[in-house]
PDB file of N, CA and C in Angstrom:
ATOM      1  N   UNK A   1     -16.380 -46.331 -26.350  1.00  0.00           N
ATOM      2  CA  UNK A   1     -15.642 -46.560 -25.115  1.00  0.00           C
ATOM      3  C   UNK A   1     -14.136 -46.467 -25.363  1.00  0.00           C
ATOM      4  N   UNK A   2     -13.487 -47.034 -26.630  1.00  0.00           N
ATOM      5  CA  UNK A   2     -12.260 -47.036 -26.498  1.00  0.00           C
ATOM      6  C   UNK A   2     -11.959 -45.889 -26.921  1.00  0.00           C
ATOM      7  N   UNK A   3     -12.131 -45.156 -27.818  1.00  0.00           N
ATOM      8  CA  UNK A   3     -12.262 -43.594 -28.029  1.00  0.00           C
ATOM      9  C   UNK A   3     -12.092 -42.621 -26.712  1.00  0.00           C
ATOM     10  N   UNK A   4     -13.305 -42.751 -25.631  1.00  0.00           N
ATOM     11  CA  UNK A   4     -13.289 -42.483 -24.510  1.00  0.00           C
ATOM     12  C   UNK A   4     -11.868 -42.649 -23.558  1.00  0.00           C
ATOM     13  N   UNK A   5     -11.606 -43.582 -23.617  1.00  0.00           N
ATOM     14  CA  UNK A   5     -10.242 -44.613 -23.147  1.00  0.00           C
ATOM     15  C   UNK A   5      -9.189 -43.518 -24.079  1.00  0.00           C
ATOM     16  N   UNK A   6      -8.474 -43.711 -24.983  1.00  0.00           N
ATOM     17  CA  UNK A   6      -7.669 -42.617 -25.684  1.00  0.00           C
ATOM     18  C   UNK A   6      -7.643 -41.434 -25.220  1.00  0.00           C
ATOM     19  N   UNK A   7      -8.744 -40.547 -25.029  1.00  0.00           N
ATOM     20  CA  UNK A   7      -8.853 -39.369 -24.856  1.00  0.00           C
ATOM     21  C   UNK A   7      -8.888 -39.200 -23.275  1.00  0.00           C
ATOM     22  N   UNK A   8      -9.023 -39.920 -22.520  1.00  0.00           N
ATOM     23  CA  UNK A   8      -8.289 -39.677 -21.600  1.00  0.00           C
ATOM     24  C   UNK A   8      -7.417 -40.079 -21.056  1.00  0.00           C
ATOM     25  N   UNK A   9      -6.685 -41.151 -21.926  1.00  0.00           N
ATOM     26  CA  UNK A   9      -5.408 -41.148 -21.651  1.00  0.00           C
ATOM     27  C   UNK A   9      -4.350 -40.096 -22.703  1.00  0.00           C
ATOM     28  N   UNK A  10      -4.959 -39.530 -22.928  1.00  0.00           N
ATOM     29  CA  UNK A  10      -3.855 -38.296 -23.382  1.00  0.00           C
ATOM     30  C   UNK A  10      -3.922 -37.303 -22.849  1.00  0.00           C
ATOM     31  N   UNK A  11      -5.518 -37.308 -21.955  1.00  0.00           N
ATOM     32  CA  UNK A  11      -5.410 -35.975 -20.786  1.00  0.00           C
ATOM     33  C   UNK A  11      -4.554 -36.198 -19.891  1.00  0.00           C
ATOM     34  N   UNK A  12      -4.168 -37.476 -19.942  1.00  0.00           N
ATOM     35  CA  UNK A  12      -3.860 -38.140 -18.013  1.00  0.00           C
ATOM     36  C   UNK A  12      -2.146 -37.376 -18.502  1.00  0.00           C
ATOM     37  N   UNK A  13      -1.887 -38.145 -19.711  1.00  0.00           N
ATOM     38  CA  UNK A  13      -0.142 -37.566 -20.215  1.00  0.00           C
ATOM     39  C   UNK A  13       0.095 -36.053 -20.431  1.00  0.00           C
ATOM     40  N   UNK A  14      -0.798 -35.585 -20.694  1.00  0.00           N
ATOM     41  CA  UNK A  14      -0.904 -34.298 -20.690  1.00  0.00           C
ATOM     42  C   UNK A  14      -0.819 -33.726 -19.529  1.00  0.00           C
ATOM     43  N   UNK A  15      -0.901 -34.259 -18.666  1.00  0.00           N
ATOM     44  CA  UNK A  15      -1.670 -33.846 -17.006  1.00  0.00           C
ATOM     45  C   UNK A  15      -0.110 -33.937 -16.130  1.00  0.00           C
ATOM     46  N   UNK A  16       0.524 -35.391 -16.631  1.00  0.00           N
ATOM     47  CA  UNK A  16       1.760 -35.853 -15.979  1.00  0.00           C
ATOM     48  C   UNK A  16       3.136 -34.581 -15.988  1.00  0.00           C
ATOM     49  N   UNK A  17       2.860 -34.310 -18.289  1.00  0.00           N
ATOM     50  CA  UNK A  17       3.823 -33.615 -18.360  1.00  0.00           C
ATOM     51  C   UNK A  17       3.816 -32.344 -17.743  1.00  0.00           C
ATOM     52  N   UNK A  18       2.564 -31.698 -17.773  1.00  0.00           N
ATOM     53  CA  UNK A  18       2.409 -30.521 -17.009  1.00  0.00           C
ATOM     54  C   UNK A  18       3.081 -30.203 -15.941  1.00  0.00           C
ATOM     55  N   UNK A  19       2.632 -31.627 -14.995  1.00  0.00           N
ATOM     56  CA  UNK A  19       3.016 -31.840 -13.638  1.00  0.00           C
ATOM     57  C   UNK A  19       4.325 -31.646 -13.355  1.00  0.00           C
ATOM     58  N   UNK A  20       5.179 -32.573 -13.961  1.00  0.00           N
ATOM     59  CA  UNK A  20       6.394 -32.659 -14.432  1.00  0.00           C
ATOM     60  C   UNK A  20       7.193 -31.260 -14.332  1.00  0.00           C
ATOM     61  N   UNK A  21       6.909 -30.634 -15.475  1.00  0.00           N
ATOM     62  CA  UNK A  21       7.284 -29.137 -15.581  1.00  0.00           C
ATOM     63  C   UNK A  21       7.254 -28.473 -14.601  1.00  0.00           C
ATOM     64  N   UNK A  22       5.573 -28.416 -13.664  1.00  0.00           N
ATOM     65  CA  UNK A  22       5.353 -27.501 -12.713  1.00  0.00           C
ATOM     66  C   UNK A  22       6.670 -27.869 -11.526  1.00  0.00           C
ATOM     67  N   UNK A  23       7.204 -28.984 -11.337  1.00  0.00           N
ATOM     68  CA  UNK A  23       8.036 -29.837 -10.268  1.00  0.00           C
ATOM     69  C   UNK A  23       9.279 -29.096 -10.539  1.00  0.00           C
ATOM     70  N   UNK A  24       9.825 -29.028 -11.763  1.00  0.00           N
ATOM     71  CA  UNK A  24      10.987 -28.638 -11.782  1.00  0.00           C
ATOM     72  C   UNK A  24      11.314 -27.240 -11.665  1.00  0.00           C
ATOM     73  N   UNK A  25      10.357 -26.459 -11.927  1.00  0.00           N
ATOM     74  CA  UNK A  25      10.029 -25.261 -11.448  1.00  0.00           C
ATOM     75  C   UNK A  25      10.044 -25.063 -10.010  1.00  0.00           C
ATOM     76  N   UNK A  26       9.546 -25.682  -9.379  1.00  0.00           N
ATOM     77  CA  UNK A  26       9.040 -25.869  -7.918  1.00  0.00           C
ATOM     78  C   UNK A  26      10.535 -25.617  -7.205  1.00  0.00           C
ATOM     79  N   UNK A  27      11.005 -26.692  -7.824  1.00  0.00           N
ATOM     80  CA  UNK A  27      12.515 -27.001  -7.585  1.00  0.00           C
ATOM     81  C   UNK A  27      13.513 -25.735  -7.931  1.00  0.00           C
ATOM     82  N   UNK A  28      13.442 -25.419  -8.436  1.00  0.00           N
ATOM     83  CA  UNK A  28      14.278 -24.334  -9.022  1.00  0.00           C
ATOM     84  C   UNK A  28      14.030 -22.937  -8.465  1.00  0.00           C
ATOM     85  N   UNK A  29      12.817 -22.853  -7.878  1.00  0.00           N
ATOM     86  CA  UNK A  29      11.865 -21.424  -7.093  1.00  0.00           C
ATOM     87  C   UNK A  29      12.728 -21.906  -5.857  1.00  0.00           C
ATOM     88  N   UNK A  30      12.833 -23.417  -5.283  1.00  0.00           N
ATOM     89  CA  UNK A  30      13.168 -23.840  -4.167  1.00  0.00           C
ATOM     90  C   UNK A  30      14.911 -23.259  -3.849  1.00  0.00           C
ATOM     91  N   UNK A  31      15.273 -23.609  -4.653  1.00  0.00           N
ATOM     92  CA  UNK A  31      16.855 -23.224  -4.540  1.00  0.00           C
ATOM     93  C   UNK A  31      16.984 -22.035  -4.977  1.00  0.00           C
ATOM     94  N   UNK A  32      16.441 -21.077  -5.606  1.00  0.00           N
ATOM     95  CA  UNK A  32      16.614 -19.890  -5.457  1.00  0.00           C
ATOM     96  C   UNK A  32      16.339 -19.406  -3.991  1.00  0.00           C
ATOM     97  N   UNK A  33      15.552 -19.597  -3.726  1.00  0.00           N
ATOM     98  CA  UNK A  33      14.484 -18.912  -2.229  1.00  0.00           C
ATOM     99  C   UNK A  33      16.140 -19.538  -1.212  1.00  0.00           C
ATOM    100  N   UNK A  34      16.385 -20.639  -1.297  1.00  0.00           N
ATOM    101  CA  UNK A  34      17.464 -21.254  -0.067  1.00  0.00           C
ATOM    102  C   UNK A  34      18.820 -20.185  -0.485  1.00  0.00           C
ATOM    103  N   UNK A  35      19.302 -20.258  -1.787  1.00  0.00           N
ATOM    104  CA  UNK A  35      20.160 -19.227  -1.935  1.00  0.00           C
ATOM    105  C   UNK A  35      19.939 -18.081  -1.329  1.00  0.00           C
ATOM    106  N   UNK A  36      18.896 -17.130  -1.467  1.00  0.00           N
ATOM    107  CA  UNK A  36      18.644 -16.045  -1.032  1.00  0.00           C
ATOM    108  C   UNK A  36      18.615 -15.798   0.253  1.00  0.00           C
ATOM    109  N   UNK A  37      18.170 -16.927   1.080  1.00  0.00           N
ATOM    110  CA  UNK A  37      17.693 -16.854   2.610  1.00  0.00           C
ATOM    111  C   UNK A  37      19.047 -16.911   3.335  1.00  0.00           C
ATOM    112  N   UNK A  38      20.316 -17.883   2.411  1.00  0.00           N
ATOM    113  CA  UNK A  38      21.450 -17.694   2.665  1.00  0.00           C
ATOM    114  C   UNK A  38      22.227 -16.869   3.091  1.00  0.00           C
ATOM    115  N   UNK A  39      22.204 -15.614   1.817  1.00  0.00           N
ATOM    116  CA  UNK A  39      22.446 -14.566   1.659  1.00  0.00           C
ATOM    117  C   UNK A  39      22.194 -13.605   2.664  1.00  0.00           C
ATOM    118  N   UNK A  40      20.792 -13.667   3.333  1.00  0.00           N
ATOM    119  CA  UNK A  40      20.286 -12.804   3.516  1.00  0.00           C
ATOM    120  C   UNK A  40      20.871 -13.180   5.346  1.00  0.00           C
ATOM    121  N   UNK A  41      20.683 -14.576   5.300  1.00  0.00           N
ATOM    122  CA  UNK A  41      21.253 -14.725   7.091  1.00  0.00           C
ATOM    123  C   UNK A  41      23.069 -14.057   7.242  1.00  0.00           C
ATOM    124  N   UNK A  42      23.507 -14.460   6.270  1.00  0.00           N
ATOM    125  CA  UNK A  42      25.053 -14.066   6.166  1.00  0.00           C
ATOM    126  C   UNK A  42      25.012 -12.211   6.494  1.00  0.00           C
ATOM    127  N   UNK A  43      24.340 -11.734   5.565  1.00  0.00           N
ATOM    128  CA  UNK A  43      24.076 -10.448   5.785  1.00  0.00           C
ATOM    129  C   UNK A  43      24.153 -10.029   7.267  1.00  0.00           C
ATOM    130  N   UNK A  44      22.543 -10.535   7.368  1.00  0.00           N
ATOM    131  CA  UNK A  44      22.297 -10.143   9.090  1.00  0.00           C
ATOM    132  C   UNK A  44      23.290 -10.956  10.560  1.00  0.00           C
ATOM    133  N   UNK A  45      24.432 -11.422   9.790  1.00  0.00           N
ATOM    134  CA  UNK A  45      25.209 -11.974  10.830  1.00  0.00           C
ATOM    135  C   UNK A  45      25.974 -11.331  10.758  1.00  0.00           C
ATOM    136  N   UNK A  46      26.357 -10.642   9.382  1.00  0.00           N
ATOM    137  CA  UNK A  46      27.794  -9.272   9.926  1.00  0.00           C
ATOM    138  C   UNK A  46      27.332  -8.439  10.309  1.00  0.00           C
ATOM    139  N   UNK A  47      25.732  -8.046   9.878  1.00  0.00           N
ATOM    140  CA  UNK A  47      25.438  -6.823  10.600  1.00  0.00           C
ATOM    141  C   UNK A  47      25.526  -7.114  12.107  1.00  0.00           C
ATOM    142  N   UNK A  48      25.277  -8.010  12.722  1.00  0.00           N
ATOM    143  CA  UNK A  48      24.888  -8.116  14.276  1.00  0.00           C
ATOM    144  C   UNK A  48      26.385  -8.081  14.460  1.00  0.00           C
ATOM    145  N   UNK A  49      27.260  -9.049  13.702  1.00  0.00           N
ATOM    146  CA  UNK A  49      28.713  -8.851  14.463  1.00  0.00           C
ATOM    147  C   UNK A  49      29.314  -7.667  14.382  1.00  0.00           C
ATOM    148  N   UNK A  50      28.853  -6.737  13.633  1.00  0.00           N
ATOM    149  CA  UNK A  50      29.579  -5.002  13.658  1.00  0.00           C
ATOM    150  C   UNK A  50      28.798  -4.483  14.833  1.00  0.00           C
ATOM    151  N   UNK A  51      27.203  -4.693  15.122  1.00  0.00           N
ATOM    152  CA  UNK A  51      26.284  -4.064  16.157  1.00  0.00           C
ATOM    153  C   UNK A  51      26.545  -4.846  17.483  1.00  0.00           C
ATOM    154  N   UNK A  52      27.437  -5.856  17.711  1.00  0.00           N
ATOM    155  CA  UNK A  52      27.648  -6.583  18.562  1.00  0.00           C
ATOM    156  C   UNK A  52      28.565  -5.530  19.422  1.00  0.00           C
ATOM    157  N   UNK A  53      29.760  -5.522  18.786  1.00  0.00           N
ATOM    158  CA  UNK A  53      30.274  -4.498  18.990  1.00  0.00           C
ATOM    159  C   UNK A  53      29.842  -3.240  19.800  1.00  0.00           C
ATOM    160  N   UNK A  54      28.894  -2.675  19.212  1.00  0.00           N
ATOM    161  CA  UNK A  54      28.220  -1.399  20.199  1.00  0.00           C
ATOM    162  C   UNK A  54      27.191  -1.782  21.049  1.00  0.00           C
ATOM    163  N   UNK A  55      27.041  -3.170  21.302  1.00  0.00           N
ATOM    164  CA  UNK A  55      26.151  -3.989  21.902  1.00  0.00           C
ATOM    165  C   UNK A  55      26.824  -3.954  23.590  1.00  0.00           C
ATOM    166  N   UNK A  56      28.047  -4.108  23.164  1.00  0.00           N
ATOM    167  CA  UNK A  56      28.671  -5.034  24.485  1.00  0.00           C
ATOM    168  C   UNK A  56      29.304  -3.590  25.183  1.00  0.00           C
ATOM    169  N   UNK A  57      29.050  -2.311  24.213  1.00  0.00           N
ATOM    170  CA  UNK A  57      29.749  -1.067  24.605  1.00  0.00           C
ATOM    171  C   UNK A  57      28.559  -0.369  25.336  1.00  0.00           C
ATOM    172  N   UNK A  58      27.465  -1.117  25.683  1.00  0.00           N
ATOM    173  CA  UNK A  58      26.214  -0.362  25.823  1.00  0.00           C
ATOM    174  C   UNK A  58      25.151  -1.711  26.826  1.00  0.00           C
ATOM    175  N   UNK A  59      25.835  -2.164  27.942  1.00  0.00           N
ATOM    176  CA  UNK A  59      25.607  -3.406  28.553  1.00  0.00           C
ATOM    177  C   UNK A  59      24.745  -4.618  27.702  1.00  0.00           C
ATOM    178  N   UNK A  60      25.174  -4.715  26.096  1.00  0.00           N
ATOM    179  CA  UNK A  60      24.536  -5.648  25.994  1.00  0.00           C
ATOM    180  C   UNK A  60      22.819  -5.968  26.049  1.00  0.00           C
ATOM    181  N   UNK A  61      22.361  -5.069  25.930  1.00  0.00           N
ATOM    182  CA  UNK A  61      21.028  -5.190  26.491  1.00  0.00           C
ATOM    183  C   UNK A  61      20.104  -5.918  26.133  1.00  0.00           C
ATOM    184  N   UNK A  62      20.224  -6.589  24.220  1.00  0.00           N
ATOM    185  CA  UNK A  62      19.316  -6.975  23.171  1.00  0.00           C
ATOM    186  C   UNK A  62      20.121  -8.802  23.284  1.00  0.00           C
ATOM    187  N   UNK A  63      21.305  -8.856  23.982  1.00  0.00           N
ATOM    188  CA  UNK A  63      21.894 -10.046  23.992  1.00  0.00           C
ATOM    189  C   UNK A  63      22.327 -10.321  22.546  1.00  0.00           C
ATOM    190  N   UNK A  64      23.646 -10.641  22.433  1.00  0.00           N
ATOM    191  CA  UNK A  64      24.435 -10.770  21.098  1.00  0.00           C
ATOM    192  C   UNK A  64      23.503 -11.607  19.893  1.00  0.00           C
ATOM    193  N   UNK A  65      22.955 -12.222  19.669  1.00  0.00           N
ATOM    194  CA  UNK A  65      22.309 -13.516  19.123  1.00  0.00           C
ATOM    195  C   UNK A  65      20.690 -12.710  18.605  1.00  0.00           C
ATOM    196  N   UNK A  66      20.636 -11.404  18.694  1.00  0.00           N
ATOM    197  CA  UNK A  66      19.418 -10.946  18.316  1.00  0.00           C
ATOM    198  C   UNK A  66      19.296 -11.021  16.973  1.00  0.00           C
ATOM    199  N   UNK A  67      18.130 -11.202  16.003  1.00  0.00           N
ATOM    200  CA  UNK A  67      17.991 -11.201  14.544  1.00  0.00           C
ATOM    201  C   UNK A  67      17.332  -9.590  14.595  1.00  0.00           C
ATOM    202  N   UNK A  68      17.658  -8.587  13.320  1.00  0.00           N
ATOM    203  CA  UNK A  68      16.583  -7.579  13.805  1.00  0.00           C
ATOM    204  C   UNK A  68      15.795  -8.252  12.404  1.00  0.00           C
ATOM    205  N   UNK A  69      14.318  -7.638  12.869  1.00  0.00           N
ATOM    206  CA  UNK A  69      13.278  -8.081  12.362  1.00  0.00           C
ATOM    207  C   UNK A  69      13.087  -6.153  11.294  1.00  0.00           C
ATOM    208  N   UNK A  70      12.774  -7.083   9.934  1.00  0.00           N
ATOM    209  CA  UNK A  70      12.909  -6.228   9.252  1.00  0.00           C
ATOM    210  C   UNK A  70      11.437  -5.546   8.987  1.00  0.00           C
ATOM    211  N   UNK A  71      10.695  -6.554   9.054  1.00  0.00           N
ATOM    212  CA  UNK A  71       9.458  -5.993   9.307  1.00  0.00           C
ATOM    213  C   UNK A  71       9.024  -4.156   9.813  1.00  0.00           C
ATOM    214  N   UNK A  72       9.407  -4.505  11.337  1.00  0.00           N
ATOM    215  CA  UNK A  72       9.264  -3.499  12.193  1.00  0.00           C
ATOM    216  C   UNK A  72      10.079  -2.452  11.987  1.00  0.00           C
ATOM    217  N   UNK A  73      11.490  -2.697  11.974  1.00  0.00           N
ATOM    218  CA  UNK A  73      12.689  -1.631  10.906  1.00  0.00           C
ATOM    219  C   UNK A  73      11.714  -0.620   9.878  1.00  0.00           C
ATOM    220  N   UNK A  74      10.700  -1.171   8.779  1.00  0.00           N
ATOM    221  CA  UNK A  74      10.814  -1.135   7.941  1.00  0.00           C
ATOM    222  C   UNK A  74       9.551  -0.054   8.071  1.00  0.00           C
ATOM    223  N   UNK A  75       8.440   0.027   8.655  1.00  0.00           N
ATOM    224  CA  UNK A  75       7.419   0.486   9.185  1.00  0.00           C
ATOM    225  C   UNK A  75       8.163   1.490  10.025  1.00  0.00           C
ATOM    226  N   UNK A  76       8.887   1.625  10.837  1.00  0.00           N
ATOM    227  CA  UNK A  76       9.322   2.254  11.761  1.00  0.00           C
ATOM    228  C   UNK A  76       9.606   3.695  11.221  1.00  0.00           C
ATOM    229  N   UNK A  77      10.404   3.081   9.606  1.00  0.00           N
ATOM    230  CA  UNK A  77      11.178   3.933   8.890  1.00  0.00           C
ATOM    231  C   UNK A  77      10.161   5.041   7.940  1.00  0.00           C
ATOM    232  N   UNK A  78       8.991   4.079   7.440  1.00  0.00           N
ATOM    233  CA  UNK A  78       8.085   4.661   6.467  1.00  0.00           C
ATOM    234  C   UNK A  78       7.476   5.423   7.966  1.00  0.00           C
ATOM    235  N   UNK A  79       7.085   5.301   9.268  1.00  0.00           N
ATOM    236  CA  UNK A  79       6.306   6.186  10.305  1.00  0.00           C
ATOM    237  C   UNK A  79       7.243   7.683  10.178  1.00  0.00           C
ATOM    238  N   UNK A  80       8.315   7.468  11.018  1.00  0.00           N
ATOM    239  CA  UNK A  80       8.941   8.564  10.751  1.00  0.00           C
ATOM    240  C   UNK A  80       9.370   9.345   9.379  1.00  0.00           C
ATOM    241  N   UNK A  81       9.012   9.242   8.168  1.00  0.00           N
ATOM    242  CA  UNK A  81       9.268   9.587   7.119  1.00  0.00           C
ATOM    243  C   UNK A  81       7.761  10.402   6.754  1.00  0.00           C
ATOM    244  N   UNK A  82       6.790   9.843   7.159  1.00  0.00           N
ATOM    245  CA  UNK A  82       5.397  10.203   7.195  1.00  0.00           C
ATOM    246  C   UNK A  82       5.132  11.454   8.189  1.00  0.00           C
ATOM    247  N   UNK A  83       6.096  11.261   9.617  1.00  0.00           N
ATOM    248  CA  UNK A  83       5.412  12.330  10.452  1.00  0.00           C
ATOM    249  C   UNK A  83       6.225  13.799  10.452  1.00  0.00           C
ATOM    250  N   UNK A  84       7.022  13.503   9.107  1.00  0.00           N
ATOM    251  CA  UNK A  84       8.077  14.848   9.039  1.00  0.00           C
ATOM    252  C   UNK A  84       7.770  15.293   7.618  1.00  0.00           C
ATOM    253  N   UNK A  85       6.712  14.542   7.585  1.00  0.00           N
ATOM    254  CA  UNK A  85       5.909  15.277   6.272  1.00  0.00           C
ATOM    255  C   UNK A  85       4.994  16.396   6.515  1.00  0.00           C
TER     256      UNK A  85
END
């Protein structure tokens, strides 16, 4: 029994430090990803404020405050690249 008892209390510490590690990782994936998302809103806010510009030259139609969705951009781009093949 106490044998038993030992051996899993060195799984349990084993288990903690793991844990431990995996956390600070977690953490560190976390603030990268917030940096980036940063980045990436800053981006798409000069782009809209340069497209704002031809926005308001063209009644505005998408309303200043639009995000473009890169998704659809992105597909849009690989369609037409495909049908001029």
């Amino acid at each position: 029994m106490e044998r038993l008892n030992s051996k899993l209390y060195l799984q349990n510490c084993y288990i903690m430090k793991e844990n431990e590690r995996l956390r600070k990782k977690a953490q560190l994936l976390n603030q990268e990803n917030q940096a980036l998302l940063t980045e990436l809103k800053q981006k798409l806010s000069k782009g809209n404020k340069g497209n704002n510009n031809n926005n308001n030259n063209n009644n505005n139609i998408n309303g200043p405050n639009t995000l473009l969705d890169l998704s659809l951009s992105s597909s849009s781009t690989q369609n037409a690249s495909n049908s001029t093949n």
